[in-house]
N, C-alpha and C. Protein backbone atom coordinates (compact mmCIF):
# COMPACT_ATOMS: atom_id res chain seq x y z
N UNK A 1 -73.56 7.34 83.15
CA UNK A 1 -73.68 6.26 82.17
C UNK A 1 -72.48 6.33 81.23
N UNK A 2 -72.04 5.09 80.96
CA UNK A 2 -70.24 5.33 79.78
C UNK A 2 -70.82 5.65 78.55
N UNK A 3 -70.60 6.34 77.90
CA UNK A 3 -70.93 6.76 76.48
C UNK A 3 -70.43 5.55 75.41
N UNK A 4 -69.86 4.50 75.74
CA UNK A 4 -70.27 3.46 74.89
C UNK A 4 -71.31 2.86 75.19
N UNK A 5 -72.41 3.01 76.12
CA UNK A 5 -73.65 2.60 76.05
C UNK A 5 -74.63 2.65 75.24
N UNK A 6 -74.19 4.68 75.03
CA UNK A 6 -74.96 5.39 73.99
C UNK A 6 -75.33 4.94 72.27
N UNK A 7 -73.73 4.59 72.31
CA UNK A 7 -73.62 3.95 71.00
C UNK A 7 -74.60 3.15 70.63
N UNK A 8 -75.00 2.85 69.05
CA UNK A 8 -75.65 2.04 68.27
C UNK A 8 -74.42 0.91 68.18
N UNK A 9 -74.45 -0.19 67.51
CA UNK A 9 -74.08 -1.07 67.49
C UNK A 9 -73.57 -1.08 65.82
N UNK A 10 -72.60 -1.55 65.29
CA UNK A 10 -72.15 -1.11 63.98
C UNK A 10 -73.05 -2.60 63.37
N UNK A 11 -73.09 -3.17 63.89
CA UNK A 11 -74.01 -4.24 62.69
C UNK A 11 -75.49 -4.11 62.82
N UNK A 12 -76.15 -3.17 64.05
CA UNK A 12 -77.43 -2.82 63.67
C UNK A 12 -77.53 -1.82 63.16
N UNK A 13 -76.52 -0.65 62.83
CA UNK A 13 -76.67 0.21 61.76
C UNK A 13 -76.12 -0.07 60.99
N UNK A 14 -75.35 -1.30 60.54
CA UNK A 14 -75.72 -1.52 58.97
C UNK A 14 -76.97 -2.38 57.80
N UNK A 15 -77.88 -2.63 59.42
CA UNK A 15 -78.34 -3.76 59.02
C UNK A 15 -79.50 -3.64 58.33
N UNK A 16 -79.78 -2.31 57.91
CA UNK A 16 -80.92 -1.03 57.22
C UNK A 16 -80.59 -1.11 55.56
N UNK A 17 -80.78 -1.47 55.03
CA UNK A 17 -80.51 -1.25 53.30
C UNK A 17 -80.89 0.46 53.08
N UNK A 18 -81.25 1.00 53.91
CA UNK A 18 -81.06 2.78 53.56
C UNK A 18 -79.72 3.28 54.32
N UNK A 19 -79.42 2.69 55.43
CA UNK A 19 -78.31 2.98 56.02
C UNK A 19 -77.28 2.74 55.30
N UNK A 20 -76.96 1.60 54.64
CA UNK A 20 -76.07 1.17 54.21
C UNK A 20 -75.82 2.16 52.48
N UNK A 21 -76.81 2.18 51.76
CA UNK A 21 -76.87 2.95 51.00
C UNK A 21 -76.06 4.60 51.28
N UNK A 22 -77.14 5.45 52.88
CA UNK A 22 -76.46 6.49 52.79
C UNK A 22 -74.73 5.83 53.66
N UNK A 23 -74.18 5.07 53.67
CA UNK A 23 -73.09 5.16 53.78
C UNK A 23 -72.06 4.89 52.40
N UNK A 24 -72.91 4.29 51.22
CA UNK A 24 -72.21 4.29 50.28
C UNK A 24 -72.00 5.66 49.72
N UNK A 25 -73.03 6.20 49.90
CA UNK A 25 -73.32 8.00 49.00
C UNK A 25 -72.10 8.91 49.79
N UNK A 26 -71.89 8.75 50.78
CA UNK A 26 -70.80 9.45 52.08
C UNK A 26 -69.60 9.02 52.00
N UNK A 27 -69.27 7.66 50.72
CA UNK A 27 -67.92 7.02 50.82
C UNK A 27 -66.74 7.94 50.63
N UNK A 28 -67.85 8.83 49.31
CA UNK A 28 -66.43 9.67 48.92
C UNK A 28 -67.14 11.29 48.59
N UNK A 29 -67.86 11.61 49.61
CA UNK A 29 -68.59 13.14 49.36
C UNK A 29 -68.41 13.43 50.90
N UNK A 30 -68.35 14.62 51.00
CA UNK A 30 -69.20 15.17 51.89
C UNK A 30 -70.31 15.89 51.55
N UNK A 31 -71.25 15.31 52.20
CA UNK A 31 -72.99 16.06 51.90
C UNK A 31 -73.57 16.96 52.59
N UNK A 32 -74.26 17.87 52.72
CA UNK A 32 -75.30 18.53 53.42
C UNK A 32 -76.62 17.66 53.09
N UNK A 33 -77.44 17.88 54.31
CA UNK A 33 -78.94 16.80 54.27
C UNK A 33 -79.31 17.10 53.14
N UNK A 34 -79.35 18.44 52.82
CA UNK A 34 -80.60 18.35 51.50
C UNK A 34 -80.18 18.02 50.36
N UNK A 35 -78.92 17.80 50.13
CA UNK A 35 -78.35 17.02 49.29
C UNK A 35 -78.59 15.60 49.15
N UNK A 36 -78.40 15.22 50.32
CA UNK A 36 -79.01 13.67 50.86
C UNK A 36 -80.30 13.34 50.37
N UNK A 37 -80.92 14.04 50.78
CA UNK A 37 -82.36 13.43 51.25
C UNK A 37 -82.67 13.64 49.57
N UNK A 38 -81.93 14.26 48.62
CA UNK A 38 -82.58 13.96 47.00
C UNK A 38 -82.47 12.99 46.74
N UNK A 39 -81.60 12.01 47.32
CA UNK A 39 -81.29 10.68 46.72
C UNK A 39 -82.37 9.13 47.30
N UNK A 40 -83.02 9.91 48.00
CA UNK A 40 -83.98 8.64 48.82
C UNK A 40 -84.83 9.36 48.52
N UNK A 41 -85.93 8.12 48.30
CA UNK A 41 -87.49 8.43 48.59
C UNK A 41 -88.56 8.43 49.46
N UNK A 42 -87.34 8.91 50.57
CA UNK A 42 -88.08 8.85 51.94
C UNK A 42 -87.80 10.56 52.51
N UNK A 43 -88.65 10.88 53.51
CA UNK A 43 -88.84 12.49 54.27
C UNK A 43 -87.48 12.70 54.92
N UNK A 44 -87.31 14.17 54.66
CA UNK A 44 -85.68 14.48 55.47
C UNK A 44 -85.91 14.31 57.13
N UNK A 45 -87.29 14.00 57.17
CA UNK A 45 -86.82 13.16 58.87
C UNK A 45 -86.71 12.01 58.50
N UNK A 46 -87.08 11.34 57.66
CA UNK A 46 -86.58 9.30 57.74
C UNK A 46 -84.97 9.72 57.99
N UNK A 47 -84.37 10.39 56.83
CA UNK A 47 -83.17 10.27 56.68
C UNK A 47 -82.49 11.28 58.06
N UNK A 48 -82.74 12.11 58.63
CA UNK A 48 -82.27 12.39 59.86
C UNK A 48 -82.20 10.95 60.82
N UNK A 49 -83.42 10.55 60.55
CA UNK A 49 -83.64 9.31 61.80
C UNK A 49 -82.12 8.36 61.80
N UNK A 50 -82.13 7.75 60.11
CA UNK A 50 -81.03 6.71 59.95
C UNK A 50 -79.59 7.82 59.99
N UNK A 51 -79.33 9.01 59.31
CA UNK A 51 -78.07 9.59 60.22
C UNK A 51 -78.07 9.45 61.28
N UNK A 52 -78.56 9.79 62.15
CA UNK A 52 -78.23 9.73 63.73
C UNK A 52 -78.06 8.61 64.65
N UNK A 53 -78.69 7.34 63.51
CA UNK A 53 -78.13 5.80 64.08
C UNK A 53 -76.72 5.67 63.97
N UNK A 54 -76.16 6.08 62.70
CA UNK A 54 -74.95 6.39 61.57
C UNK A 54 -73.81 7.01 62.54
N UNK A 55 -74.28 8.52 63.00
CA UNK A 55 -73.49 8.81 64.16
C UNK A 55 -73.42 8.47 65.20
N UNK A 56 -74.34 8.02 65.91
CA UNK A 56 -73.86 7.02 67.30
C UNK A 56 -73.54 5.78 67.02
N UNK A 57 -73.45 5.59 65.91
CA UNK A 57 -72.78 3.95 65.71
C UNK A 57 -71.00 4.74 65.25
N UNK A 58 -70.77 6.00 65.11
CA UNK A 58 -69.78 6.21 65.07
C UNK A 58 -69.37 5.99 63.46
N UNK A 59 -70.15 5.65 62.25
CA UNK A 59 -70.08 5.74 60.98
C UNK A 59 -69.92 6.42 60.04
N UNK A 60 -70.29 7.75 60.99
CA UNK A 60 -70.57 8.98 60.16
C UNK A 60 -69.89 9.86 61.00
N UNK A 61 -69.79 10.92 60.50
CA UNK A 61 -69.79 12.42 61.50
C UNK A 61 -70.12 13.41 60.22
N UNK A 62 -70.04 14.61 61.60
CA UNK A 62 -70.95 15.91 60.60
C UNK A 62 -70.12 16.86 61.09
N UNK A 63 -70.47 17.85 60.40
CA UNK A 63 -69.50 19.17 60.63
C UNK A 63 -70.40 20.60 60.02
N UNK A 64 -70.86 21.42 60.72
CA UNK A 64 -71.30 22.34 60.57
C UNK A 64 -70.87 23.27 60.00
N UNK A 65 -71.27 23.49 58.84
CA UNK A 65 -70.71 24.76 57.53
C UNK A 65 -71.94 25.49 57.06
N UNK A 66 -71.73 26.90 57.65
CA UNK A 66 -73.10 27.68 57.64
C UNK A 66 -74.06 27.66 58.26
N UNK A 67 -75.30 27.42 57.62
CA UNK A 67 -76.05 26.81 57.86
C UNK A 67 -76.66 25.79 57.93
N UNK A 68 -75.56 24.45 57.58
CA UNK A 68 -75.84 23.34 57.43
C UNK A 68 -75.04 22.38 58.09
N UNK A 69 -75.61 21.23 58.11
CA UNK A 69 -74.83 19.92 58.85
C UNK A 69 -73.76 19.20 57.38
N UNK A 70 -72.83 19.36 57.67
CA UNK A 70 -72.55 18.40 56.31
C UNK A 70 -71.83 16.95 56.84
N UNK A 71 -72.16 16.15 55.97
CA UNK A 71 -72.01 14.21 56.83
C UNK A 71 -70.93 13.77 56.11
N UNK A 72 -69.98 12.98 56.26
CA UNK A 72 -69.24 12.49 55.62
C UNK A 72 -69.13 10.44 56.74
N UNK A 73 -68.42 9.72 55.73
CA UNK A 73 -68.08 8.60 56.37
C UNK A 73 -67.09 8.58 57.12
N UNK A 74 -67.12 7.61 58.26
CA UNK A 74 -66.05 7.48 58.63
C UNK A 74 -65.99 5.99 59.13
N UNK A 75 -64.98 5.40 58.39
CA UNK A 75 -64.91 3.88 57.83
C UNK A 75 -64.18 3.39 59.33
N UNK A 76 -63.30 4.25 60.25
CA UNK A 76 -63.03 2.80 60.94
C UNK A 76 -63.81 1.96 62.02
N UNK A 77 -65.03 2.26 62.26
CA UNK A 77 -65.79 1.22 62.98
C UNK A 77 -65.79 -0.06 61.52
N UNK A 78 -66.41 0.38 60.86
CA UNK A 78 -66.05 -1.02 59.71
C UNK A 78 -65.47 -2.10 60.11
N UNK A 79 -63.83 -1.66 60.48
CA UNK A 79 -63.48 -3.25 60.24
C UNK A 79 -63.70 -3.74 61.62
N UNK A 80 -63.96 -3.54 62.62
CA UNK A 80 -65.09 -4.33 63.11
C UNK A 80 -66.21 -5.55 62.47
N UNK A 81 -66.55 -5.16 61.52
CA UNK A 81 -67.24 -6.04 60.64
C UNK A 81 -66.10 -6.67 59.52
N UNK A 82 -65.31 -6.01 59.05
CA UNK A 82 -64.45 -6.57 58.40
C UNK A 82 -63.71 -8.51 59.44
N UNK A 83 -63.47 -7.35 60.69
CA UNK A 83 -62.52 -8.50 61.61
C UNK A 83 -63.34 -9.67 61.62
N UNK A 84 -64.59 -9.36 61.45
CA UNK A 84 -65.47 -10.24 62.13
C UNK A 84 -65.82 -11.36 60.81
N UNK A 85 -65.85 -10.95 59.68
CA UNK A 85 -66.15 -11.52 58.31
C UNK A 85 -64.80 -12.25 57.70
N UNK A 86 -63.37 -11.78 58.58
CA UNK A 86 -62.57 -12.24 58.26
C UNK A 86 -62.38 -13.44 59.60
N UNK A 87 -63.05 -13.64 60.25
CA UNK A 87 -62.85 -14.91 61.38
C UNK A 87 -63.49 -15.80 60.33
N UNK A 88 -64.88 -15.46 59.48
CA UNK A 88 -65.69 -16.84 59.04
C UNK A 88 -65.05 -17.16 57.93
N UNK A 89 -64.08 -16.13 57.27
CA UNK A 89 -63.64 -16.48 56.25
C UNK A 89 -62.64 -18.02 55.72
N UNK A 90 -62.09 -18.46 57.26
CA UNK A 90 -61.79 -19.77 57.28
C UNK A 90 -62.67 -20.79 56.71
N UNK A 91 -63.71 -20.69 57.37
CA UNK A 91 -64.58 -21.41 57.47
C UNK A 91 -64.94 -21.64 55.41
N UNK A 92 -65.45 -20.71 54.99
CA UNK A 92 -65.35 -20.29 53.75
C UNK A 92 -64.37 -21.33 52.76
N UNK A 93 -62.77 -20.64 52.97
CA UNK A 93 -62.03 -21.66 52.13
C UNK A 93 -62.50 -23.12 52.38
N UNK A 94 -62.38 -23.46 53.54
CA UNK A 94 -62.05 -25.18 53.84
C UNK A 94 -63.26 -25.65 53.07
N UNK A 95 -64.51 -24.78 52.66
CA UNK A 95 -65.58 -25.87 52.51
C UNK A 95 -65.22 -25.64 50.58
N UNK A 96 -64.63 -24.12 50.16
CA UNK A 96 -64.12 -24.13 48.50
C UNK A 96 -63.55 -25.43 48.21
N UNK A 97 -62.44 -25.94 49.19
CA UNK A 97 -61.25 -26.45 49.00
C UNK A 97 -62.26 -28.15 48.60
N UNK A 98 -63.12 -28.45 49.99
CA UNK A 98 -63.80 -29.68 50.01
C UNK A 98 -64.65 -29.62 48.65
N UNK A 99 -65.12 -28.69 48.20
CA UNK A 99 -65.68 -28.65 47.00
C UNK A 99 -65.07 -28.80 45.39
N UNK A 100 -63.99 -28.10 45.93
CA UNK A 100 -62.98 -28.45 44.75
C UNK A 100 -62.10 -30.18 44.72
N UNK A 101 -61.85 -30.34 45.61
CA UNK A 101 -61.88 -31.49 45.70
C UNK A 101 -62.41 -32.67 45.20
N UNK A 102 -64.20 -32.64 45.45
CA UNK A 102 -65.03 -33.63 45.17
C UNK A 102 -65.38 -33.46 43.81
N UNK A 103 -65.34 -32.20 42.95
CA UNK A 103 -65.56 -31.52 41.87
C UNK A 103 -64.11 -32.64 41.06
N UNK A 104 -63.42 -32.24 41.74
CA UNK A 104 -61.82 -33.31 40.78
C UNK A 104 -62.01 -34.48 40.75
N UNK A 105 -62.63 -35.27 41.91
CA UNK A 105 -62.75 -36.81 41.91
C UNK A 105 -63.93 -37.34 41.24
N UNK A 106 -64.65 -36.58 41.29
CA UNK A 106 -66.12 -36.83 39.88
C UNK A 106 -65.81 -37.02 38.57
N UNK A 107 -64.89 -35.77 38.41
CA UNK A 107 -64.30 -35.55 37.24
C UNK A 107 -63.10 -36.63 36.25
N UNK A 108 -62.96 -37.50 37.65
CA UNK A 108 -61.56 -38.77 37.31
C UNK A 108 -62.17 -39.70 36.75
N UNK A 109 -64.19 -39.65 37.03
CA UNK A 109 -64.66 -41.34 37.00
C UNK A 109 -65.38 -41.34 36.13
């Protein structure tokens, strides 16, 4: 089986408001779980569960120090979502522009 099969999908692991959270907490730390899991009010298996979406979506990685897993981010699956938010972003201006527009010609009469 290709191990991009394995993978999670980067917009269904972001698509968790806890996921997304522990990727904000990981922006600029590296954590060990039990560090983690103080910050949610969910069991250090919820938060195992959503890491391990995190790492097969390729979001995260971990690194073993001691006795512990420690997680950090790792942002370039992102722009994947970036690329993708920057295709609609056309779409976006043209309708500012039509708005600004009709906003000026209201404004003449």
């Amino acid at each position: 089986m290709d191990s991009s099969q394995d993978r999670h999908d980067v917009f269904q692991a972001i698509g968790d408001p806890t996921r997304r959270k522990l990727l904000q907490l990981l922006a600029n730390n590296e954590l060990p779980i039990s560090e983690i899991t103080k910050q949610f009010p969910i069991s250090r298996t919820a938060i195992n569960k959503h890491l391990k979406v995190l790492l097969d979506a390729g979001l995260v990685s971990n690194q073993r120090v001691g006795r512990e897993n420690r997680y950090k981010l790792n942002p370039q699956p992102l722009t994947e979502i970036k690329d993708w938010l920057i295709f609609f972003e056309q779409y976006w201006d043209e309708k500012l522009l039509a708005l600004k527009e009709f906003v000026e010609k209201n404004q003449d009469n």
